[in-house]
PDB file of N, CA and C in Angstrom:
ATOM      1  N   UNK A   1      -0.415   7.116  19.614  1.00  0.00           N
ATOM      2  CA  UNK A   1      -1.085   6.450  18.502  1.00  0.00           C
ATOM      3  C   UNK A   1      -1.245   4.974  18.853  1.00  0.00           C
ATOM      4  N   UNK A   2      -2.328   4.534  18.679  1.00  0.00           N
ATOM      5  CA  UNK A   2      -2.563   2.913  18.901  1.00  0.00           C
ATOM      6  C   UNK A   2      -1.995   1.940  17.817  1.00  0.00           C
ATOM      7  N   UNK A   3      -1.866   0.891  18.256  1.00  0.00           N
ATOM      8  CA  UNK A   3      -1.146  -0.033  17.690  1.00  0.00           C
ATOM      9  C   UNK A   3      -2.257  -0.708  16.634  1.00  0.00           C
ATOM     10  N   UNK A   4      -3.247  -0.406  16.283  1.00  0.00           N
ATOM     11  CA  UNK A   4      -4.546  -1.513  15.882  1.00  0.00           C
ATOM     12  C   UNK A   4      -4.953   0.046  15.235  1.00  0.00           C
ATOM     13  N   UNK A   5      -4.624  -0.018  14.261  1.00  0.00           N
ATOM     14  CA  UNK A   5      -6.434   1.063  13.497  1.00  0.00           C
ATOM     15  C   UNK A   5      -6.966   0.411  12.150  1.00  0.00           C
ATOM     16  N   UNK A   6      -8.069   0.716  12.139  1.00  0.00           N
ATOM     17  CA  UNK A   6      -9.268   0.349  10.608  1.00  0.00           C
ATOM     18  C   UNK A   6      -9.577   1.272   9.871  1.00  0.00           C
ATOM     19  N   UNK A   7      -9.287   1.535   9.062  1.00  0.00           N
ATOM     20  CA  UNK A   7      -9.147   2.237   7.974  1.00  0.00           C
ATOM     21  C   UNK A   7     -10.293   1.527   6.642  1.00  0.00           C
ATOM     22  N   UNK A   8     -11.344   2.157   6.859  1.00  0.00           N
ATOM     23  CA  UNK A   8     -12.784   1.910   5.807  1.00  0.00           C
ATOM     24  C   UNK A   8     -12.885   2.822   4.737  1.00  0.00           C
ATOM     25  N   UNK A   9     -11.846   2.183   3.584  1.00  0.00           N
ATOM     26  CA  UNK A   9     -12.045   3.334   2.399  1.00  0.00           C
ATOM     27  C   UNK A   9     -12.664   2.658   1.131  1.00  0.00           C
ATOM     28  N   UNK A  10     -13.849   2.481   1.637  1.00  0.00           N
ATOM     29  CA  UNK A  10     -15.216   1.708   0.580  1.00  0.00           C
ATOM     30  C   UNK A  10     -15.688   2.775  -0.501  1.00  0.00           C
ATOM     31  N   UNK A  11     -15.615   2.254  -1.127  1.00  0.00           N
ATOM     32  CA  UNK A  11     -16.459   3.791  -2.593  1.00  0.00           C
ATOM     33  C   UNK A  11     -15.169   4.657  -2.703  1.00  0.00           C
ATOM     34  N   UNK A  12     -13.956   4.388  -2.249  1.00  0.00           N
ATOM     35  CA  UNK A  12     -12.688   5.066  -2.897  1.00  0.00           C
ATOM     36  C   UNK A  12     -12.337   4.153  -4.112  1.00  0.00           C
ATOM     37  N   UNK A  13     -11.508   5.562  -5.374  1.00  0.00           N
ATOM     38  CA  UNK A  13     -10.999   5.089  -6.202  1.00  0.00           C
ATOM     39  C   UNK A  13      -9.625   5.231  -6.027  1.00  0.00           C
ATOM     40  N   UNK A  14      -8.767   4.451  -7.204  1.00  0.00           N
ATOM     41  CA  UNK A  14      -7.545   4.764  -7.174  1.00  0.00           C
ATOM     42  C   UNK A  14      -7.262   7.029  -7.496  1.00  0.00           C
ATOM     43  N   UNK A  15      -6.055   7.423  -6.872  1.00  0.00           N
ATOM     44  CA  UNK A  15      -5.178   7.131  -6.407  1.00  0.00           C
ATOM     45  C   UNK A  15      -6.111   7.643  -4.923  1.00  0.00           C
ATOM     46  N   UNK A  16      -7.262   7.724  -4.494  1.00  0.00           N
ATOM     47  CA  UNK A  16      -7.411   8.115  -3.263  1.00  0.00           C
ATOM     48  C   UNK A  16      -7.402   7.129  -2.138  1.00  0.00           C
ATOM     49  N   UNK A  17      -7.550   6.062  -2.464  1.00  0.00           N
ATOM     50  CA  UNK A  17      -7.111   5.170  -1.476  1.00  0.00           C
ATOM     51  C   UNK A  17      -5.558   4.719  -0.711  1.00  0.00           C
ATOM     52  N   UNK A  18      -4.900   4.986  -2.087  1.00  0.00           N
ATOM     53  CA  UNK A  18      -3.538   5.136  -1.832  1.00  0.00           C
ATOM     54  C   UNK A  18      -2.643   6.262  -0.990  1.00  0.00           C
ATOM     55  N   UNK A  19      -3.725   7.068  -1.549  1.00  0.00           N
ATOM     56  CA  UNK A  19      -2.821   8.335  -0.403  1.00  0.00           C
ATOM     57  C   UNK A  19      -3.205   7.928   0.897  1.00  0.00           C
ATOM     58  N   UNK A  20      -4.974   7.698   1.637  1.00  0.00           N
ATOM     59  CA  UNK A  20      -5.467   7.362   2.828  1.00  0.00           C
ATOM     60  C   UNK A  20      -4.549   6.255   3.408  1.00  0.00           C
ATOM     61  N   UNK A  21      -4.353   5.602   2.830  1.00  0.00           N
ATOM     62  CA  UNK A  21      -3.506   4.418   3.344  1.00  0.00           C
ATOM     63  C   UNK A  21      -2.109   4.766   3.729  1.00  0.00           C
ATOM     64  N   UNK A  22      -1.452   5.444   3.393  1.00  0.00           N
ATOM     65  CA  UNK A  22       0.020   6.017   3.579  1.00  0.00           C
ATOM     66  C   UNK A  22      -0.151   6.845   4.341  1.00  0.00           C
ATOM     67  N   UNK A  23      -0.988   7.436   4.343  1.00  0.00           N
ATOM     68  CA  UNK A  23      -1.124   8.469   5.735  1.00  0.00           C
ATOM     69  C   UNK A  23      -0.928   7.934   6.714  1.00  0.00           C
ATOM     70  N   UNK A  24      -2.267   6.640   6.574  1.00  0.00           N
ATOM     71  CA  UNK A  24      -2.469   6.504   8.009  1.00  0.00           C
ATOM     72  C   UNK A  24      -1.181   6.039   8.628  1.00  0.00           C
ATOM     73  N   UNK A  25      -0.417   4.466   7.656  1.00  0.00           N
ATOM     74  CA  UNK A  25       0.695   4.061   7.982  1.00  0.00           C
ATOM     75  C   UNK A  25       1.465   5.192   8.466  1.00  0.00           C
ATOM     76  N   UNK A  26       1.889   6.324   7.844  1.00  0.00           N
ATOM     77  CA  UNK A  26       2.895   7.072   8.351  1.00  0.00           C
ATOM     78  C   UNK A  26       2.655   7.458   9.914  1.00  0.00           C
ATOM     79  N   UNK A  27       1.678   7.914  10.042  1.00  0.00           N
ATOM     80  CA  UNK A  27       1.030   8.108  11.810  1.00  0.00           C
ATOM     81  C   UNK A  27       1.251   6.711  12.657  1.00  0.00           C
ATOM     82  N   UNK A  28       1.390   5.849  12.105  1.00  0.00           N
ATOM     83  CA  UNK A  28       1.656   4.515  12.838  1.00  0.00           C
ATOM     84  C   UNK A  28       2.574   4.126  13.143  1.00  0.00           C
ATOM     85  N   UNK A  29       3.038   3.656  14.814  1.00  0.00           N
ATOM     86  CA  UNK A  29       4.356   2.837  15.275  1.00  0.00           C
ATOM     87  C   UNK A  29       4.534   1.979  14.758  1.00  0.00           C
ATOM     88  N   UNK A  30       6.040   1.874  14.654  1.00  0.00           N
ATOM     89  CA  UNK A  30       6.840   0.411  14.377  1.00  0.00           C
ATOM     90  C   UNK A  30       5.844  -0.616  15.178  1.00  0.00           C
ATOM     91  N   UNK A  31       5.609  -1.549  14.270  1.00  0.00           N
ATOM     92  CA  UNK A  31       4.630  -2.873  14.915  1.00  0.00           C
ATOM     93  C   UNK A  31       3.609  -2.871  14.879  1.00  0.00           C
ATOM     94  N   UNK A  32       3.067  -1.604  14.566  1.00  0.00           N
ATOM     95  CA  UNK A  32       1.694  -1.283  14.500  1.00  0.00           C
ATOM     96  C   UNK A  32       0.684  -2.221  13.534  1.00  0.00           C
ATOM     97  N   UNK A  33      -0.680  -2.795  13.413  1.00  0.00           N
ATOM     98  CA  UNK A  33      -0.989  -3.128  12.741  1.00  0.00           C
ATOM     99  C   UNK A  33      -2.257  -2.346  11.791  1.00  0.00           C
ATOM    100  N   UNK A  34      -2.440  -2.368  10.367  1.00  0.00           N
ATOM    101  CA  UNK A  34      -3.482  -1.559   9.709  1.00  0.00           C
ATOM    102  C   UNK A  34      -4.179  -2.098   8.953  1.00  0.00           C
ATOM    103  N   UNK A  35      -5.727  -2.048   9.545  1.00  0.00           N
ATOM    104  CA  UNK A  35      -6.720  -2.900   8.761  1.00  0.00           C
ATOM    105  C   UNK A  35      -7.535  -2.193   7.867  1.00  0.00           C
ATOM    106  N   UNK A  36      -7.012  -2.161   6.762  1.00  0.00           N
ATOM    107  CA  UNK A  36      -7.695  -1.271   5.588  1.00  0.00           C
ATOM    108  C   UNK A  36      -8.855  -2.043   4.866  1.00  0.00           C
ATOM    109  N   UNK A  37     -10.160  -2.046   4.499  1.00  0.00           N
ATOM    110  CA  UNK A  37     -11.288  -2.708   3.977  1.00  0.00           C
ATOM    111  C   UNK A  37     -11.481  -1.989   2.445  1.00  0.00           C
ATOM    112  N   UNK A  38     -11.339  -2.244   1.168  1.00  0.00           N
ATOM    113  CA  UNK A  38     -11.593  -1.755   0.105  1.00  0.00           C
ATOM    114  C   UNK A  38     -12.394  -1.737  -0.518  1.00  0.00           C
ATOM    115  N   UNK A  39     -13.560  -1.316  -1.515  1.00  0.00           N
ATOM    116  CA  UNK A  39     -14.742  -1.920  -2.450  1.00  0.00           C
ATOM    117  C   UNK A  39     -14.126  -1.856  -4.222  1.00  0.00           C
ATOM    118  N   UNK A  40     -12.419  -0.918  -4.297  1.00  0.00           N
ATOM    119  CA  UNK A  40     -12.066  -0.869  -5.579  1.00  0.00           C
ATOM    120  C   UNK A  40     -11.647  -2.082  -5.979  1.00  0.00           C
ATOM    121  N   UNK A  41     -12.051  -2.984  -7.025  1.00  0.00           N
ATOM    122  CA  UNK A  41     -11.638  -4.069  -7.732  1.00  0.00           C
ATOM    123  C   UNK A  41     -10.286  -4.101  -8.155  1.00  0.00           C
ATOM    124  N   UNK A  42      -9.772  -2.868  -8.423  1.00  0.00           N
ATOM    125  CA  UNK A  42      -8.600  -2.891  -9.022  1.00  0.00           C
ATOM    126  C   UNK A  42      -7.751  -2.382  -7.689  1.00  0.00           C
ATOM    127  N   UNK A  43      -7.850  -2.414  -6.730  1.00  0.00           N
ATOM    128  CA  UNK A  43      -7.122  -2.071  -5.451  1.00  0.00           C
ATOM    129  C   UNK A  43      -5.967  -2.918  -5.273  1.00  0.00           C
ATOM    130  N   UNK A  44      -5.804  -4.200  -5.021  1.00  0.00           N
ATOM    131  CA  UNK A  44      -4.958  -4.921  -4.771  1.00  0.00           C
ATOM    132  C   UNK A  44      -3.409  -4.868  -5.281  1.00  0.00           C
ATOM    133  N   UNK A  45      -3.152  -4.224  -6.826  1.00  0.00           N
ATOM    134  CA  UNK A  45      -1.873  -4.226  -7.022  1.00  0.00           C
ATOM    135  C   UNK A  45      -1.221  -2.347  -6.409  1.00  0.00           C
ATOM    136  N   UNK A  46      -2.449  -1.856  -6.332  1.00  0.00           N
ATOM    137  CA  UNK A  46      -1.920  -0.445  -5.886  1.00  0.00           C
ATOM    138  C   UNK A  46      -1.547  -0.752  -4.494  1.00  0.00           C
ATOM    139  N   UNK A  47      -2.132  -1.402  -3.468  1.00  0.00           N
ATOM    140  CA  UNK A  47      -2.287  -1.658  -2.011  1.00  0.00           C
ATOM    141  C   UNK A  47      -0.611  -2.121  -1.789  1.00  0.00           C
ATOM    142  N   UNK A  48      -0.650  -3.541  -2.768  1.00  0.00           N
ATOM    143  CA  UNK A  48       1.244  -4.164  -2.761  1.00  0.00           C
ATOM    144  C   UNK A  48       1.966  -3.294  -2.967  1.00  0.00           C
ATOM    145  N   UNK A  49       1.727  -2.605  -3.969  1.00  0.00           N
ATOM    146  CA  UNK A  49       3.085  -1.752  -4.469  1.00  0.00           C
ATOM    147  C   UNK A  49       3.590  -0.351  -3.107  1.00  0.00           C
ATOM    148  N   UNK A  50       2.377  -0.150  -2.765  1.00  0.00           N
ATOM    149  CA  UNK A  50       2.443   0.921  -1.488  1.00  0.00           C
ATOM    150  C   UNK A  50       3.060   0.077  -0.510  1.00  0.00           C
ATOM    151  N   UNK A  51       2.687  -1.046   0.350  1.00  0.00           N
ATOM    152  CA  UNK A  51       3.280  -1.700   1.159  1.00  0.00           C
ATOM    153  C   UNK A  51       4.532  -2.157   0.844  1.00  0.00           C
ATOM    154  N   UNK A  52       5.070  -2.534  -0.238  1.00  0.00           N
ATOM    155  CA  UNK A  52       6.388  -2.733  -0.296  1.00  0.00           C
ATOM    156  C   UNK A  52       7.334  -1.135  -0.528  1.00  0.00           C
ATOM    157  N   UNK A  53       6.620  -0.627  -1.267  1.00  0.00           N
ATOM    158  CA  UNK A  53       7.636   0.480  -1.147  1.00  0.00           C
ATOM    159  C   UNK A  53       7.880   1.045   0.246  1.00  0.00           C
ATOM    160  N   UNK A  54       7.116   0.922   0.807  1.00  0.00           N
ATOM    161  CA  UNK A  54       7.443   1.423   2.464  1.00  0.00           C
ATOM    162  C   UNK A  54       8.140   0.701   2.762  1.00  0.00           C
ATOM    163  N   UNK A  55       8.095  -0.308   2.819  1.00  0.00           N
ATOM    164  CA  UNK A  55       9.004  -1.588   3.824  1.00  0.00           C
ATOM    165  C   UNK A  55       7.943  -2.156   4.780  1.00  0.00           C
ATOM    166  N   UNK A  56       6.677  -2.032   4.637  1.00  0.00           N
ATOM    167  CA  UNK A  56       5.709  -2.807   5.195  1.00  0.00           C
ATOM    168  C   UNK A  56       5.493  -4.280   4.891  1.00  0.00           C
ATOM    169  N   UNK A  57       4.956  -4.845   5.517  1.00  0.00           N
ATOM    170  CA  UNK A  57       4.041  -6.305   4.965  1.00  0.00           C
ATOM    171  C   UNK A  57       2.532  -6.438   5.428  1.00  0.00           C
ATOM    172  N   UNK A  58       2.446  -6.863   4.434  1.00  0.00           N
ATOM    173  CA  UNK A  58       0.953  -7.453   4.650  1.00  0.00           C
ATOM    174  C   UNK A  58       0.949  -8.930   5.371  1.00  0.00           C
ATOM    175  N   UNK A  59      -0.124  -8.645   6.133  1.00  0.00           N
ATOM    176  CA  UNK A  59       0.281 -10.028   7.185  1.00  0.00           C
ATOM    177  C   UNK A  59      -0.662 -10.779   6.509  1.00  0.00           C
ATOM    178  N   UNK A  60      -1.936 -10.105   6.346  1.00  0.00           N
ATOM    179  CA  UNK A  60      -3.319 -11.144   5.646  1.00  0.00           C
ATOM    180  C   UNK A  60      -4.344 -10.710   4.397  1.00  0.00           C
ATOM    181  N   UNK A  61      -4.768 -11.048   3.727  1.00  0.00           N
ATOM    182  CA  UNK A  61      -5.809 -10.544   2.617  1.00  0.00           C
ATOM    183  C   UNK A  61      -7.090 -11.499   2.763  1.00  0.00           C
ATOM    184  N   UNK A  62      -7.616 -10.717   3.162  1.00  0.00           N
ATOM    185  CA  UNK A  62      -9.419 -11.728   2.963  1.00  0.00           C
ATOM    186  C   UNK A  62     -10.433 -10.877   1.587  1.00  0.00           C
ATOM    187  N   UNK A  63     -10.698 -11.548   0.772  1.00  0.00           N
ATOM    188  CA  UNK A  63     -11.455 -10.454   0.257  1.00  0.00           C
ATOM    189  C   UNK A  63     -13.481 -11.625   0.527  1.00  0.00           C
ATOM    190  N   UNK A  64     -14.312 -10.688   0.660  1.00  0.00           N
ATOM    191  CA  UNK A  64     -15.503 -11.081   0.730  1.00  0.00           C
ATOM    192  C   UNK A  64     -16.652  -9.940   0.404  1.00  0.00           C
ATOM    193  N   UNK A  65     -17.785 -10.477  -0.058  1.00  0.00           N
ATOM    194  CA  UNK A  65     -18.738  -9.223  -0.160  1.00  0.00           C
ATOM    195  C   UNK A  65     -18.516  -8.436  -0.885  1.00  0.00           C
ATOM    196  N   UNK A  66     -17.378  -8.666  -2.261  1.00  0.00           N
ATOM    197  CA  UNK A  66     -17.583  -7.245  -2.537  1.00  0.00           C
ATOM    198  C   UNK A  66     -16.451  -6.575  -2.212  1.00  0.00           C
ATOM    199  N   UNK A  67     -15.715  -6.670  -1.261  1.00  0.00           N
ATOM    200  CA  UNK A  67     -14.917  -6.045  -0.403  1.00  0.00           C
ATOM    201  C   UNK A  67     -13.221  -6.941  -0.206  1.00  0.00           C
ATOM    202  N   UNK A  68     -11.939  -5.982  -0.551  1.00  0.00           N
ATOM    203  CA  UNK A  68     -11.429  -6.415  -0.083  1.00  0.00           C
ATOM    204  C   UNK A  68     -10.559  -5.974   1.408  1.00  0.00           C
ATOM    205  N   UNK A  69      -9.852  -6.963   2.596  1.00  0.00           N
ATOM    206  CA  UNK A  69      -9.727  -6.358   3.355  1.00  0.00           C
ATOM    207  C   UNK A  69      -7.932  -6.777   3.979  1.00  0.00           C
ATOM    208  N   UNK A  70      -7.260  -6.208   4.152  1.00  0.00           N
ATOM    209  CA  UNK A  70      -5.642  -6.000   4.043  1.00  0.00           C
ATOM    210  C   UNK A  70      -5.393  -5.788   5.537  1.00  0.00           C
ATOM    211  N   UNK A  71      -4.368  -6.261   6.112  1.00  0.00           N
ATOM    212  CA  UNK A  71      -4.240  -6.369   7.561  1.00  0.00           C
ATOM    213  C   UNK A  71      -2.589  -6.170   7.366  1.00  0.00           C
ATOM    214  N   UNK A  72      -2.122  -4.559   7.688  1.00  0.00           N
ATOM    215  CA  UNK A  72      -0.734  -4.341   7.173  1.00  0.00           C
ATOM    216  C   UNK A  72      -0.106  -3.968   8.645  1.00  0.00           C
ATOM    217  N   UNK A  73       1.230  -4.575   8.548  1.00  0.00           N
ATOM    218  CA  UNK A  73       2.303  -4.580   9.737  1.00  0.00           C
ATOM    219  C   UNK A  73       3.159  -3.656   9.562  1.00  0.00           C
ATOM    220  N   UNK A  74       3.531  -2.329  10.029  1.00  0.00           N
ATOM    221  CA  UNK A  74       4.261  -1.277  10.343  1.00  0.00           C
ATOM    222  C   UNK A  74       5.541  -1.447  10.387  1.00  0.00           C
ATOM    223  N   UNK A  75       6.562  -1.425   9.595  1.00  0.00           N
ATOM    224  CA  UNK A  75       7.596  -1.930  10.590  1.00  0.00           C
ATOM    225  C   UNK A  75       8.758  -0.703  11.116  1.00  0.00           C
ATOM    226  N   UNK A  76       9.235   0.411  10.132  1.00  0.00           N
ATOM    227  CA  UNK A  76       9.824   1.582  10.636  1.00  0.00           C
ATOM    228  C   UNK A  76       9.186   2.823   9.616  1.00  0.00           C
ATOM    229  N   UNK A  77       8.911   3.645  10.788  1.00  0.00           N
ATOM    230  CA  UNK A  77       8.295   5.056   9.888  1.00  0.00           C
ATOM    231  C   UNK A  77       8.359   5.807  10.216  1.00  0.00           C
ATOM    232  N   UNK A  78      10.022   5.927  10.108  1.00  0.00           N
ATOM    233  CA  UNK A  78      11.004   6.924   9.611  1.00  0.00           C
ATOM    234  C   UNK A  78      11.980   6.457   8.857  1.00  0.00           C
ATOM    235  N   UNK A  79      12.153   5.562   8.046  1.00  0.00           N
ATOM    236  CA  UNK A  79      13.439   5.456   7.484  1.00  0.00           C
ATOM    237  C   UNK A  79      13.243   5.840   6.370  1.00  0.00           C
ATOM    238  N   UNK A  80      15.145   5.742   5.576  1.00  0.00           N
ATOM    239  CA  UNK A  80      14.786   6.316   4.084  1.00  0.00           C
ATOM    240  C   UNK A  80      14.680   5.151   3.238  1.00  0.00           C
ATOM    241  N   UNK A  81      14.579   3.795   3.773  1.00  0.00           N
ATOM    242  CA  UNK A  81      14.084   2.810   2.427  1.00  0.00           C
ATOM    243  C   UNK A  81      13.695   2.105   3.278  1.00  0.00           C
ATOM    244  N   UNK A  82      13.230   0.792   2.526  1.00  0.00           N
ATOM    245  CA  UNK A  82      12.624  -0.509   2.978  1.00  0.00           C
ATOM    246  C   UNK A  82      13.372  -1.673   3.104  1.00  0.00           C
ATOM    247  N   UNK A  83      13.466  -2.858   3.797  1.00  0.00           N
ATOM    248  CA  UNK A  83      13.733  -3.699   4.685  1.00  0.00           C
ATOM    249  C   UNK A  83      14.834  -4.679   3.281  1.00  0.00           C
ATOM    250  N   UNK A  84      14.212  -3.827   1.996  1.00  0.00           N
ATOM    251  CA  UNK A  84      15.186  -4.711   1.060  1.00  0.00           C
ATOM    252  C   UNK A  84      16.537  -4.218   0.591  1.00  0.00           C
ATOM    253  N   UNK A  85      16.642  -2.601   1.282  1.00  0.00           N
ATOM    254  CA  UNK A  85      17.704  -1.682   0.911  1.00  0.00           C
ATOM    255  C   UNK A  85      17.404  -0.822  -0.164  1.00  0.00           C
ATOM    256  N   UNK A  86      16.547  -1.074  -1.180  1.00  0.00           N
ATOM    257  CA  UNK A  86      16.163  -0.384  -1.670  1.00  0.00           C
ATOM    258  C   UNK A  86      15.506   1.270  -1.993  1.00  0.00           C
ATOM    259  N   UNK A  87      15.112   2.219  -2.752  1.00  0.00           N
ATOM    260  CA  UNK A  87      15.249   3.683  -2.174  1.00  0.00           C
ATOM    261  C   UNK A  87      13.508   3.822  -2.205  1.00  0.00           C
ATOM    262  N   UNK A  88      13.170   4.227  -1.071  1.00  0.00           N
ATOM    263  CA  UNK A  88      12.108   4.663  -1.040  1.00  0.00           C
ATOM    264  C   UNK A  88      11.148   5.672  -2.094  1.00  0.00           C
ATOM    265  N   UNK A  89      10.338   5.535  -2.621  1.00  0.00           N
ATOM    266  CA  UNK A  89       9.916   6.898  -3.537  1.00  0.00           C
ATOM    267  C   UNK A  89       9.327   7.907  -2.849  1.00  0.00           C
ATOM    268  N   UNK A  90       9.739   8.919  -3.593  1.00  0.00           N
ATOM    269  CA  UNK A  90       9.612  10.085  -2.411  1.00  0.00           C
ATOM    270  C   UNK A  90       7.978  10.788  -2.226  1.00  0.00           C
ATOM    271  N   UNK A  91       7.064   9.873  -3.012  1.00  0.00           N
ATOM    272  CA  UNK A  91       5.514  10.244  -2.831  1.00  0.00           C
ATOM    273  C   UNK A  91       5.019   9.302  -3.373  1.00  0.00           C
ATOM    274  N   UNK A  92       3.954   9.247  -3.029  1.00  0.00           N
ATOM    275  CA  UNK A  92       2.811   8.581  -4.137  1.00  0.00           C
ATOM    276  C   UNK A  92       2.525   8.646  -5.140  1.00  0.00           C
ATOM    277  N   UNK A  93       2.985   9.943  -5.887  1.00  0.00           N
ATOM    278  CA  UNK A  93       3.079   9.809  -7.223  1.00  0.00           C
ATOM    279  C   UNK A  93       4.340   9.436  -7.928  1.00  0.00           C
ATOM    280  N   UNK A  94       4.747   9.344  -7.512  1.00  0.00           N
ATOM    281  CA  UNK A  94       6.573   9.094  -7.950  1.00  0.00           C
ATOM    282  C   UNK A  94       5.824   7.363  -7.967  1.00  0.00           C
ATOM    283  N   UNK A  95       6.019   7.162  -6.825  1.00  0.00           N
ATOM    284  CA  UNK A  95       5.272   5.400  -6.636  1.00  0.00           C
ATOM    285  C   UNK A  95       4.255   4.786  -7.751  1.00  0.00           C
ATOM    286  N   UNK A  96       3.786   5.933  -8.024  1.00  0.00           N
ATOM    287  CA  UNK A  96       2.834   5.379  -9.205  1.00  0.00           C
ATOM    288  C   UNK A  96       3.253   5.580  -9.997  1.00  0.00           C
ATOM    289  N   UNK A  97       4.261   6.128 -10.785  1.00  0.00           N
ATOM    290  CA  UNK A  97       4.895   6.091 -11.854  1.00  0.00           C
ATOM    291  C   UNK A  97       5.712   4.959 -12.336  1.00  0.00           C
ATOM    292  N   UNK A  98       6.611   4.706 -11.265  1.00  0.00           N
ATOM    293  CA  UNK A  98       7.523   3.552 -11.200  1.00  0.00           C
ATOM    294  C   UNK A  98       6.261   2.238 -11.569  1.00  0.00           C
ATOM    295  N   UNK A  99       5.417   2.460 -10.599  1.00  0.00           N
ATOM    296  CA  UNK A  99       4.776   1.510 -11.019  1.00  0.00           C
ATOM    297  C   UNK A  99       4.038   0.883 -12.467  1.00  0.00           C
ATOM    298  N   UNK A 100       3.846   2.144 -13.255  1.00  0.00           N
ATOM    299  CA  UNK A 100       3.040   2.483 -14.429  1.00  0.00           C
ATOM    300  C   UNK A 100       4.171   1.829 -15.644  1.00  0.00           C
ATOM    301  N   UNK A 101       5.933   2.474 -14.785  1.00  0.00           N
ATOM    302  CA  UNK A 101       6.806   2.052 -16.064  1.00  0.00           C
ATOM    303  C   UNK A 101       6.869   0.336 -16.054  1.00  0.00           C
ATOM    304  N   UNK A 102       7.345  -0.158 -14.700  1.00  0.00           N
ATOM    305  CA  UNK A 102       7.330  -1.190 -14.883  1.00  0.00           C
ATOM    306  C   UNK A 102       6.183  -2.266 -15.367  1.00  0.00           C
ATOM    307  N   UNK A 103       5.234  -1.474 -15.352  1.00  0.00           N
ATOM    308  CA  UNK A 103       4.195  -2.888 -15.786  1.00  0.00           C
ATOM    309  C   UNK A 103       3.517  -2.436 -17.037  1.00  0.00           C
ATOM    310  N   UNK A 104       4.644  -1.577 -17.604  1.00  0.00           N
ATOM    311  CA  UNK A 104       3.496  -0.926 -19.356  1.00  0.00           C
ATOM    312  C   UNK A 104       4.239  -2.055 -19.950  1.00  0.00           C
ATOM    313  N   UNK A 105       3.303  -2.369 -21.046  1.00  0.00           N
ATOM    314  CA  UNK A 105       3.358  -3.846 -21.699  1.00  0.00           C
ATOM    315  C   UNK A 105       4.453  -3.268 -22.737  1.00  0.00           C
ATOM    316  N   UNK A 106       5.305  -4.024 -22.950  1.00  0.00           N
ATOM    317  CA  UNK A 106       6.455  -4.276 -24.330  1.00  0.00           C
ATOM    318  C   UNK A 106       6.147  -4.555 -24.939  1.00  0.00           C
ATOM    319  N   UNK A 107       6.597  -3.730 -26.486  1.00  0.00           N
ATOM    320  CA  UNK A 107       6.739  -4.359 -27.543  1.00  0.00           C
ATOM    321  C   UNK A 107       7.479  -6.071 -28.337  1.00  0.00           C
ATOM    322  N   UNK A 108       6.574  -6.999 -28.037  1.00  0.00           N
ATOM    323  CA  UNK A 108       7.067  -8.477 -28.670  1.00  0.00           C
ATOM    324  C   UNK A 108       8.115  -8.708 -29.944  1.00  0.00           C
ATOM    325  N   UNK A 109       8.790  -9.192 -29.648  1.00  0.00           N
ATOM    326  CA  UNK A 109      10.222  -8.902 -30.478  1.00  0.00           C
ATOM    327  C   UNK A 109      10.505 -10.131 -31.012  1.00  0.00           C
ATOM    328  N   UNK A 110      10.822 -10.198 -32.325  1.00  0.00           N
ATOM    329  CA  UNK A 110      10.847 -11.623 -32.839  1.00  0.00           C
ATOM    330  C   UNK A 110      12.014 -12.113 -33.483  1.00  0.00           C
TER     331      UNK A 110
END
């Protein structure tokens, strides 16, 4: 597997971009880098939440045209959590859940 792939998932919606993207990472060496290009507006907090739950980083974000484009660094893919100790979720939908609880808006308490 090469160290460099581009990953063009333009006219994807959520959650299909999210799965394409974890794939590919998973096929990818430690160090590897992944240049994913997006056209979903609402892409960006799904993109973070996937890269951190892996234990990835994002090295760069350019967005232009319309388009945004994510340049993600591999770092182990095989482990069972990420670089913060934390527990990995065991899919993408699990991932999106966690994600859904933590950011559903609270009731304001006075």
């Amino acid at each position: 597997m090469s160290l460099k792939q581009t990953l063009d998932l333009s006219g994807l919606n959520c959650p299909q971009h999210v799965m394409r993207c974890k794939a590919a990472l998973a096929r990818m060496p430690a160090g590897g880098l992944l240049h994913v290009r997006l056209t979903d507006p609402r892409c960006d907090h799904d993109i973070e939440l996937l890269v951190h739950a892996l234990g990835d980083r994002i090295e760069r974000v350019e967005t232009r045209a319309g388009a945004t484009e994510y340049w993600i660094r591999r770092y182990t893919p095989a482990t069972t959590g990420n670089r913060t100790g934390t527990p990995r979720p065991a899919s993408v939908a699990a991932m999106l859940r966690l994600a859904l609880d933590v950011f559903r808006p609270r009731p304001v308490t006075q």
